[in-house]
C-alpha atoms as a PDB file:
ATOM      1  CA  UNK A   1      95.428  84.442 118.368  1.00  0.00           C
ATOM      2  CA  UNK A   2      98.074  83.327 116.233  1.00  0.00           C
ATOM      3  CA  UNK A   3     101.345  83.239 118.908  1.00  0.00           C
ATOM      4  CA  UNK A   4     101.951  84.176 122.337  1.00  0.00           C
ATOM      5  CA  UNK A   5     105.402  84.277 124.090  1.00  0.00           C
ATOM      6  CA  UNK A   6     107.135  83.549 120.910  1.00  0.00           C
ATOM      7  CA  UNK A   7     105.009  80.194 120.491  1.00  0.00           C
ATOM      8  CA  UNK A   8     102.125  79.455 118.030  1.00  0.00           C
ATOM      9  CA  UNK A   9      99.042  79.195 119.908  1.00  0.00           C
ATOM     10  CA  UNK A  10      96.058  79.565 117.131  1.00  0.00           C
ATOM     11  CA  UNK A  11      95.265  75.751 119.007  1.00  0.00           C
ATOM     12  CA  UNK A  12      92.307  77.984 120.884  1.00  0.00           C
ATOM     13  CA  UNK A  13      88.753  78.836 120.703  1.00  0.00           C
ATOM     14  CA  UNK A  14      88.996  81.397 118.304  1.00  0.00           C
ATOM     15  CA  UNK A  15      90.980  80.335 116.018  1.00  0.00           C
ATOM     16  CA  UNK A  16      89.387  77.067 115.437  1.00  0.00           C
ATOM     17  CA  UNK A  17      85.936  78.811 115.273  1.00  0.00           C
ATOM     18  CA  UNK A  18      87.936  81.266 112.399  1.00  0.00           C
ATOM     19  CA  UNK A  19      89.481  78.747 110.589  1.00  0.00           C
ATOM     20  CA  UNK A  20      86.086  77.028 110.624  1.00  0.00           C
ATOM     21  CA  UNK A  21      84.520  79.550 108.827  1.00  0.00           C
ATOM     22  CA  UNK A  22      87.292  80.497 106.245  1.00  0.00           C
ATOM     23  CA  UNK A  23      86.761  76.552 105.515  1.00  0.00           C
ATOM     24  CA  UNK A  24      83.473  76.944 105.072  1.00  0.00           C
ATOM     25  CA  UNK A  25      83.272  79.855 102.701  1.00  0.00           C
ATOM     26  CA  UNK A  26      85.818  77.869 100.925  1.00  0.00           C
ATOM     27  CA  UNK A  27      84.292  74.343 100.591  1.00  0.00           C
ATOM     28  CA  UNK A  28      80.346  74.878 101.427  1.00  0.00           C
ATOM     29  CA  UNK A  29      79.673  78.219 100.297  1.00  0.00           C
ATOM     30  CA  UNK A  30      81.915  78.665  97.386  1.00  0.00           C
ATOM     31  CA  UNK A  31      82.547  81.792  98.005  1.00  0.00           C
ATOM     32  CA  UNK A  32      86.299  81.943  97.834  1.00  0.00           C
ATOM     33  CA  UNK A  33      88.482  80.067  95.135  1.00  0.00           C
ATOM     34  CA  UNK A  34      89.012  76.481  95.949  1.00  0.00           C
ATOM     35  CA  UNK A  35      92.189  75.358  97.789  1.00  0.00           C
ATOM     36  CA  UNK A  36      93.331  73.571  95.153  1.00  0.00           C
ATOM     37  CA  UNK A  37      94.071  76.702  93.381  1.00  0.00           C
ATOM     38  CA  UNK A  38      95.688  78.948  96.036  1.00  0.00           C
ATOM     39  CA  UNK A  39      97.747  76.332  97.948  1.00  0.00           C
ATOM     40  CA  UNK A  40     100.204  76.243  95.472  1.00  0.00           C
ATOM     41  CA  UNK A  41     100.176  79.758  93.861  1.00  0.00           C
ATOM     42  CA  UNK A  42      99.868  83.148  95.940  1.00  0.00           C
ATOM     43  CA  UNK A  43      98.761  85.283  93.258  1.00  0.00           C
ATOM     44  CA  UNK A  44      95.888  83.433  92.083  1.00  0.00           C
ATOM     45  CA  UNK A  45      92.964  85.546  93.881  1.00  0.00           C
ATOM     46  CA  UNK A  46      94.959  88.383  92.736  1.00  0.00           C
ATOM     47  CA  UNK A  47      94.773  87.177  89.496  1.00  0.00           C
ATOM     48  CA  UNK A  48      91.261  86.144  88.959  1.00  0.00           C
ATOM     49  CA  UNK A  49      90.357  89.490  90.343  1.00  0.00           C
ATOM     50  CA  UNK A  50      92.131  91.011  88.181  1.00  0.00           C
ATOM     51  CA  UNK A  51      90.314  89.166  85.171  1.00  0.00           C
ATOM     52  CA  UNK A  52      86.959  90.019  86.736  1.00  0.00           C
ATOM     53  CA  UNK A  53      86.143  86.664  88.196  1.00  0.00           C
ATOM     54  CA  UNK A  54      86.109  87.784  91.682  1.00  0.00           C
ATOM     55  CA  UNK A  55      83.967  90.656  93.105  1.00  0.00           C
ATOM     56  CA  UNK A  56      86.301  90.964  96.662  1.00  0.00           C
ATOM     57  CA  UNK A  57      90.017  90.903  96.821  1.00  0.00           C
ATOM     58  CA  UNK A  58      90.759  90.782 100.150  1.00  0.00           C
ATOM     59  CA  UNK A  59      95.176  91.847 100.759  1.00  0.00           C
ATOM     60  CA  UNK A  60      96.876  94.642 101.743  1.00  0.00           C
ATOM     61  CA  UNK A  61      98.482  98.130 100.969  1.00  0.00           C
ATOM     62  CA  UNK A  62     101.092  96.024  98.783  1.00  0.00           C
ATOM     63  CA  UNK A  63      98.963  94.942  96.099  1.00  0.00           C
ATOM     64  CA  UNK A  64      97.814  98.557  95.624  1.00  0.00           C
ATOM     65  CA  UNK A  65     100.521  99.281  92.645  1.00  0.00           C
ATOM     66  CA  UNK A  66      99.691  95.802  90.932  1.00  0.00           C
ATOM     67  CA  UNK A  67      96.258  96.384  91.006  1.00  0.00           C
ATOM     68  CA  UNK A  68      96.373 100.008  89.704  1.00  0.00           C
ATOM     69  CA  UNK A  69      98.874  98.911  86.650  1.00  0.00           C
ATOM     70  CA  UNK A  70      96.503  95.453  85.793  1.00  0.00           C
ATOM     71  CA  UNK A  71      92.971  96.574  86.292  1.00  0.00           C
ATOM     72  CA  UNK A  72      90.939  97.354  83.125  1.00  0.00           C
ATOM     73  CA  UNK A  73      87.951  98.298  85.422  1.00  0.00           C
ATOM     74  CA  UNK A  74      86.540 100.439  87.986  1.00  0.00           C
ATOM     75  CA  UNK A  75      87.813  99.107  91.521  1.00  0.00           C
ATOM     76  CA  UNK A  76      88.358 101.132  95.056  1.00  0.00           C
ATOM     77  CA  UNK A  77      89.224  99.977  98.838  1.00  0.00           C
ATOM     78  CA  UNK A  78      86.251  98.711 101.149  1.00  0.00           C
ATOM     79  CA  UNK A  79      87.112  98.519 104.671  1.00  0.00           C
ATOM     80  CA  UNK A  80      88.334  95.095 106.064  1.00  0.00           C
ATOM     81  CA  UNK A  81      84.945  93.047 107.180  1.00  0.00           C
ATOM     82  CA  UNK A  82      84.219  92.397 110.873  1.00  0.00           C
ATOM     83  CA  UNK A  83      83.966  89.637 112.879  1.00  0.00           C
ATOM     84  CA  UNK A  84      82.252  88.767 116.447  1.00  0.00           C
ATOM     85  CA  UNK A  85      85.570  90.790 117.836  1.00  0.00           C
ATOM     86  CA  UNK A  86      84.910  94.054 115.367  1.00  0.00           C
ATOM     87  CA  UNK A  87      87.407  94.708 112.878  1.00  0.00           C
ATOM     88  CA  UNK A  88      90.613  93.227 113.765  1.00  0.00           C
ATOM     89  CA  UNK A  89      93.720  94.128 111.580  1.00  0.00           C
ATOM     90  CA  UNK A  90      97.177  93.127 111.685  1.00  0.00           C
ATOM     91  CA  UNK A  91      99.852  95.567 112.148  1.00  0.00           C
ATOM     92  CA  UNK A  92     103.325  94.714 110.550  1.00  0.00           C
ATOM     93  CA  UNK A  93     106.120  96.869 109.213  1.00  0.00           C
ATOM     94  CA  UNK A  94     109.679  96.378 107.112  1.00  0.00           C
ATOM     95  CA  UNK A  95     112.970  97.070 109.451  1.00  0.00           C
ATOM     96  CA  UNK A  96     116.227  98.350 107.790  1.00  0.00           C
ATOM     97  CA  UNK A  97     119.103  96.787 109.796  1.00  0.00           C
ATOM     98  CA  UNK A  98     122.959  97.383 109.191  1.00  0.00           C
ATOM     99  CA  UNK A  99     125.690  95.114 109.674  1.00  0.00           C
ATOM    100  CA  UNK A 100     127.432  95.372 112.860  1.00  0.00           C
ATOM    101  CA  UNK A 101     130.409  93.894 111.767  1.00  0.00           C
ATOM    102  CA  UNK A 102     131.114  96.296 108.861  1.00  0.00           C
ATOM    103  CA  UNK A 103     134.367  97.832 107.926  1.00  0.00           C
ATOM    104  CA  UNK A 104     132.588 100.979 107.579  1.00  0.00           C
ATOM    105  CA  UNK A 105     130.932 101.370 110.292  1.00  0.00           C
ATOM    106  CA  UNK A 106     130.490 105.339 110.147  1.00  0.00           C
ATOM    107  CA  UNK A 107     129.261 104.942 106.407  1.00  0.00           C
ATOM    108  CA  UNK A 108     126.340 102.132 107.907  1.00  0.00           C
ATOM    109  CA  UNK A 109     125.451 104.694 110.354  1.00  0.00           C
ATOM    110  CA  UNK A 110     124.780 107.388 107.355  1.00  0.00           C
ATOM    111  CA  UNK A 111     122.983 105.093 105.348  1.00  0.00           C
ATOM    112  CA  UNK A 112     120.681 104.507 108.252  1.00  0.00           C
ATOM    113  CA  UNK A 113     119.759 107.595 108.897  1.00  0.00           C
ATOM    114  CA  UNK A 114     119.138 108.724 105.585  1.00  0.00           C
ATOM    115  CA  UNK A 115     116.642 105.905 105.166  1.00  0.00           C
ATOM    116  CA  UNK A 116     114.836 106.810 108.430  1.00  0.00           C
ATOM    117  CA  UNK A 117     114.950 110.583 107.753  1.00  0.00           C
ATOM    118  CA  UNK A 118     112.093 112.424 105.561  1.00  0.00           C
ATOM    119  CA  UNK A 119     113.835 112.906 102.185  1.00  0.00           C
ATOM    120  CA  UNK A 120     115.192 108.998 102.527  1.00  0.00           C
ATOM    121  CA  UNK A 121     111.265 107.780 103.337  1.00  0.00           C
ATOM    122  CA  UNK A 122     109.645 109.751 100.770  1.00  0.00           C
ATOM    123  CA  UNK A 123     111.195 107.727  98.112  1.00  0.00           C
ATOM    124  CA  UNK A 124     108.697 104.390  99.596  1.00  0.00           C
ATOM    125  CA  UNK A 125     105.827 106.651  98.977  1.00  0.00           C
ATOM    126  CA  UNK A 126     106.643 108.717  96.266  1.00  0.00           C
ATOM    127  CA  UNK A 127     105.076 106.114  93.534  1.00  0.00           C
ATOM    128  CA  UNK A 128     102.801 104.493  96.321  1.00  0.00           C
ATOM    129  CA  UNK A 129     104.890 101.320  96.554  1.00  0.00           C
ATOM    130  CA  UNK A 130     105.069 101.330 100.476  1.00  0.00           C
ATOM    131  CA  UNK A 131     103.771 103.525 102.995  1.00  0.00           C
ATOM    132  CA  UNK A 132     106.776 105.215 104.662  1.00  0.00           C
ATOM    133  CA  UNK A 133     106.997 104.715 108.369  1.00  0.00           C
ATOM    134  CA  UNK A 134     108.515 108.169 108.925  1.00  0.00           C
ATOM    135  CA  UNK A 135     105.160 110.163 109.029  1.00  0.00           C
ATOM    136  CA  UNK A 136     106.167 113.404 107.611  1.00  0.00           C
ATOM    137  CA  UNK A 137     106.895 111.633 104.575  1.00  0.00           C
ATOM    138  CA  UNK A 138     103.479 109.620 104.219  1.00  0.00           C
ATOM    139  CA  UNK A 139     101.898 112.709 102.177  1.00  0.00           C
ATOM    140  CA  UNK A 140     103.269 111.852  99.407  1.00  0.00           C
ATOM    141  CA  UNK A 141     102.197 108.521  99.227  1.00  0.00           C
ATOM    142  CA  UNK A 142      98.346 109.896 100.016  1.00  0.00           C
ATOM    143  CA  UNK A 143      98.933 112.351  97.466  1.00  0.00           C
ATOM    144  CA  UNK A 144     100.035 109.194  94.967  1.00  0.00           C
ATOM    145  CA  UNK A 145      97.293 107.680  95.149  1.00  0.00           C
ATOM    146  CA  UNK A 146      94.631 111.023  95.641  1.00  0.00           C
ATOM    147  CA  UNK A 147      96.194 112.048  92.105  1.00  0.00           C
ATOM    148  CA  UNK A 148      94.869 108.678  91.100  1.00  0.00           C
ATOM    149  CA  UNK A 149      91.211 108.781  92.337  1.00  0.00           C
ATOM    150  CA  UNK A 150      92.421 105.689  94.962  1.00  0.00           C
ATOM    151  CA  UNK A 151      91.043 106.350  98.390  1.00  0.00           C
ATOM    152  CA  UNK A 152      93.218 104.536 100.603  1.00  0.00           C
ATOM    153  CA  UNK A 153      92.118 106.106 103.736  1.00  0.00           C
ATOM    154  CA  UNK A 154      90.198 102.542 104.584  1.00  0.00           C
ATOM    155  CA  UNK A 155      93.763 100.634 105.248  1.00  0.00           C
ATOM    156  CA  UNK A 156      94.562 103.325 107.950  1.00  0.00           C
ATOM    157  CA  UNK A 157      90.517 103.928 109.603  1.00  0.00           C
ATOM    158  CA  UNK A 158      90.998 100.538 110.147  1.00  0.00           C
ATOM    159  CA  UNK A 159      94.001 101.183 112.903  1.00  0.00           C
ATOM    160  CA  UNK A 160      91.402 103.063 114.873  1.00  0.00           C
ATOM    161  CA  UNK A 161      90.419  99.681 116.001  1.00  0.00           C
ATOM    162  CA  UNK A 162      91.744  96.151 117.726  1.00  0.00           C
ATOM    163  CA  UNK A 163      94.635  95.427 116.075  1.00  0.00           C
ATOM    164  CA  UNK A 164      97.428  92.347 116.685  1.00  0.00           C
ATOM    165  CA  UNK A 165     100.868  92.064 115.770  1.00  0.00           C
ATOM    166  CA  UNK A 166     102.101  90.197 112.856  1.00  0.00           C
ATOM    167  CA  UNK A 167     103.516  86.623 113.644  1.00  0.00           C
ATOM    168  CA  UNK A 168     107.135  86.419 113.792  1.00  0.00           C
ATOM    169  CA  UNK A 169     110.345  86.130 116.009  1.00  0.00           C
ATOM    170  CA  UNK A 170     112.798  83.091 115.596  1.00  0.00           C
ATOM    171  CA  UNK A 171     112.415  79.946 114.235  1.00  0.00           C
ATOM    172  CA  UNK A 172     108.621  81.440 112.940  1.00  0.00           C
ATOM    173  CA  UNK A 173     110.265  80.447 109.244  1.00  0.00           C
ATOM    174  CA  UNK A 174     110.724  77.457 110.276  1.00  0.00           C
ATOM    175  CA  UNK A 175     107.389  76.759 112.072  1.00  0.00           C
ATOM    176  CA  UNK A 176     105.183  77.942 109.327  1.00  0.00           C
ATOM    177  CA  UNK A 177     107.353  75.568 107.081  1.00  0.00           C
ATOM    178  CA  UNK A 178     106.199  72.859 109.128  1.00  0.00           C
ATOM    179  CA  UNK A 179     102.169  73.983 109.479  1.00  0.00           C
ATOM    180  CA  UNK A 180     102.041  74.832 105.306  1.00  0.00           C
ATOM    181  CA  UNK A 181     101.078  71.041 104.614  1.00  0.00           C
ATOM    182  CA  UNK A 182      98.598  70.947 107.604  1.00  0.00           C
ATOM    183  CA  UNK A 183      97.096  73.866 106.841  1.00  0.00           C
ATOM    184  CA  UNK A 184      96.536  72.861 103.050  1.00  0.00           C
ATOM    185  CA  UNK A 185      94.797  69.946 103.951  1.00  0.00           C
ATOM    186  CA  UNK A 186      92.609  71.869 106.083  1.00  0.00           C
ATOM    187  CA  UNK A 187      91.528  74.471 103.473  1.00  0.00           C
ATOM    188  CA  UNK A 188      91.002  71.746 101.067  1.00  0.00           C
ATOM    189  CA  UNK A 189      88.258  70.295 103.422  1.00  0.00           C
ATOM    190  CA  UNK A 190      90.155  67.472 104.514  1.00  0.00           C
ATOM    191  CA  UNK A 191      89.853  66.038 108.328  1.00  0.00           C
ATOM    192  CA  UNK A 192      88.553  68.015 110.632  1.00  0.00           C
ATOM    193  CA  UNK A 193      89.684  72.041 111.965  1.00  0.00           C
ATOM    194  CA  UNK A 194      89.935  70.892 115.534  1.00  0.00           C
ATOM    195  CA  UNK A 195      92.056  68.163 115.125  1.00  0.00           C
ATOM    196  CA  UNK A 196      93.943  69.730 111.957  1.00  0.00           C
ATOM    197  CA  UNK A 197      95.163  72.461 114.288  1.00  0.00           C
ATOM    198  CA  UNK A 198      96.390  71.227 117.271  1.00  0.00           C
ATOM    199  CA  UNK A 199      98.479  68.933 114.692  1.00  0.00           C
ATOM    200  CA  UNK A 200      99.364  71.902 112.796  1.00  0.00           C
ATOM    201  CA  UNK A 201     100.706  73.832 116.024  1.00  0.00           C
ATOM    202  CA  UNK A 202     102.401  70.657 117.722  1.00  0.00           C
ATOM    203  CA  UNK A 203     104.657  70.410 114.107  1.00  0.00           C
ATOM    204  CA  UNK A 204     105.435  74.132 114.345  1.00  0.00           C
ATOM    205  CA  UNK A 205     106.414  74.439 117.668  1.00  0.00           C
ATOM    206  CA  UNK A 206     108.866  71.628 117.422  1.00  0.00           C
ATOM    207  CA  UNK A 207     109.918  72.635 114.359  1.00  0.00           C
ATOM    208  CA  UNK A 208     111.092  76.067 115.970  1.00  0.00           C
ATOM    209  CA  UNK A 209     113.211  74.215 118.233  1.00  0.00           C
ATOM    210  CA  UNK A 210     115.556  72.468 115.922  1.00  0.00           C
END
């Protein structure tokens, strides 16, 4: 658990026992690229996998286009691993919101609308950039990446399963602003999870309420 009630909560059981092991893999195991590296830049997993450093790239549906256009080798979609729970995925989406105070109000409406109907969808899927929320416009995006030999059928067997929502809501900006430096620390192997975290949430939490 990540938040409840609009609060982060990953100061639980869990979470510590999670963040524990990500640690771990990171700092004992060496199984994952060192903090050190991906604190500071996003992309660098992306990148080494890329360059064939790293045999498992673990992201989501929006790396799928980067990947295809940078990859000089055979690669494909495994499902997401399990854990003591099963496999647990998070579920997020992209909302399209018009401005209530327009001049045009009537025009905002038809913009809308064309963006949530079929023909305005297809155009997320129709080079497999995004997968369209309308669902009679996802086949194009499976036939995007079909016509590509890119199975991508793992990203949605997964929602067969537990899933959570994504973290968010107001002030969450804010909050994960304030956790960044904690959480650094902790993937670098410094101090311990326990402690790390219930710093980590006490920051974020206040910071939400500024």
């Amino acid at each position: 658990m990540f938040q409840r009630d609009g609060k982060f909560a990953f100061d639980n059981p869990g979470a510590i026992e999670a963040f524990r092991y990500l640690v771990g893999l990171i700092n004992d195991d060496h199984v994952a690229p060192p903090a050190s590296d991906t604190n500071d830049n996003g992309d660098f997993s992306r990148n080494q996998f890329l360059a064939g450093k790293m045999a498992l790239f673990q992201s989501g549906t929006y790396s799928l286009a980067p990947v295809a256009r940078d990859a000089l080798f055979h690669w494909g979609v495994a499902m997401l691993p399990a854990g003591p729970a099963g496999r647990v995925s998070v579920t997020n989406g992209i909302a399209a919101a018009g401005n209530s105070a327009s001049k045009h109000p009537d025009a905002v409406r038809q913009v809308l609308a064309w963006m949530g109907s079929t023909e305005g969808n297809s155009y997320l899927g129709r080079h497999g950039a995004a997968i369209p929320a309308v669902l009679s416009a996802q086949p194009v995006y499976f036939d995007y990446w079909s016509a590509r030999g890119v199975d991508v059928t793992p990203f949605f067997a997964v929602l067969n399963g537990p899933r959570i929502a994504a973290p968010g809501g107001a002030g969450f900006a804010a909050g994960q602003q304030a956790l960044e430096p904690y959480f650094d620390e902790m993937f670098l192997g410094r101090g311990d999870v326990t402690t790390t975290l219930r710093q980590a949430q006490a920051a974020a939490n206040a910071a939400t309420q500024r």
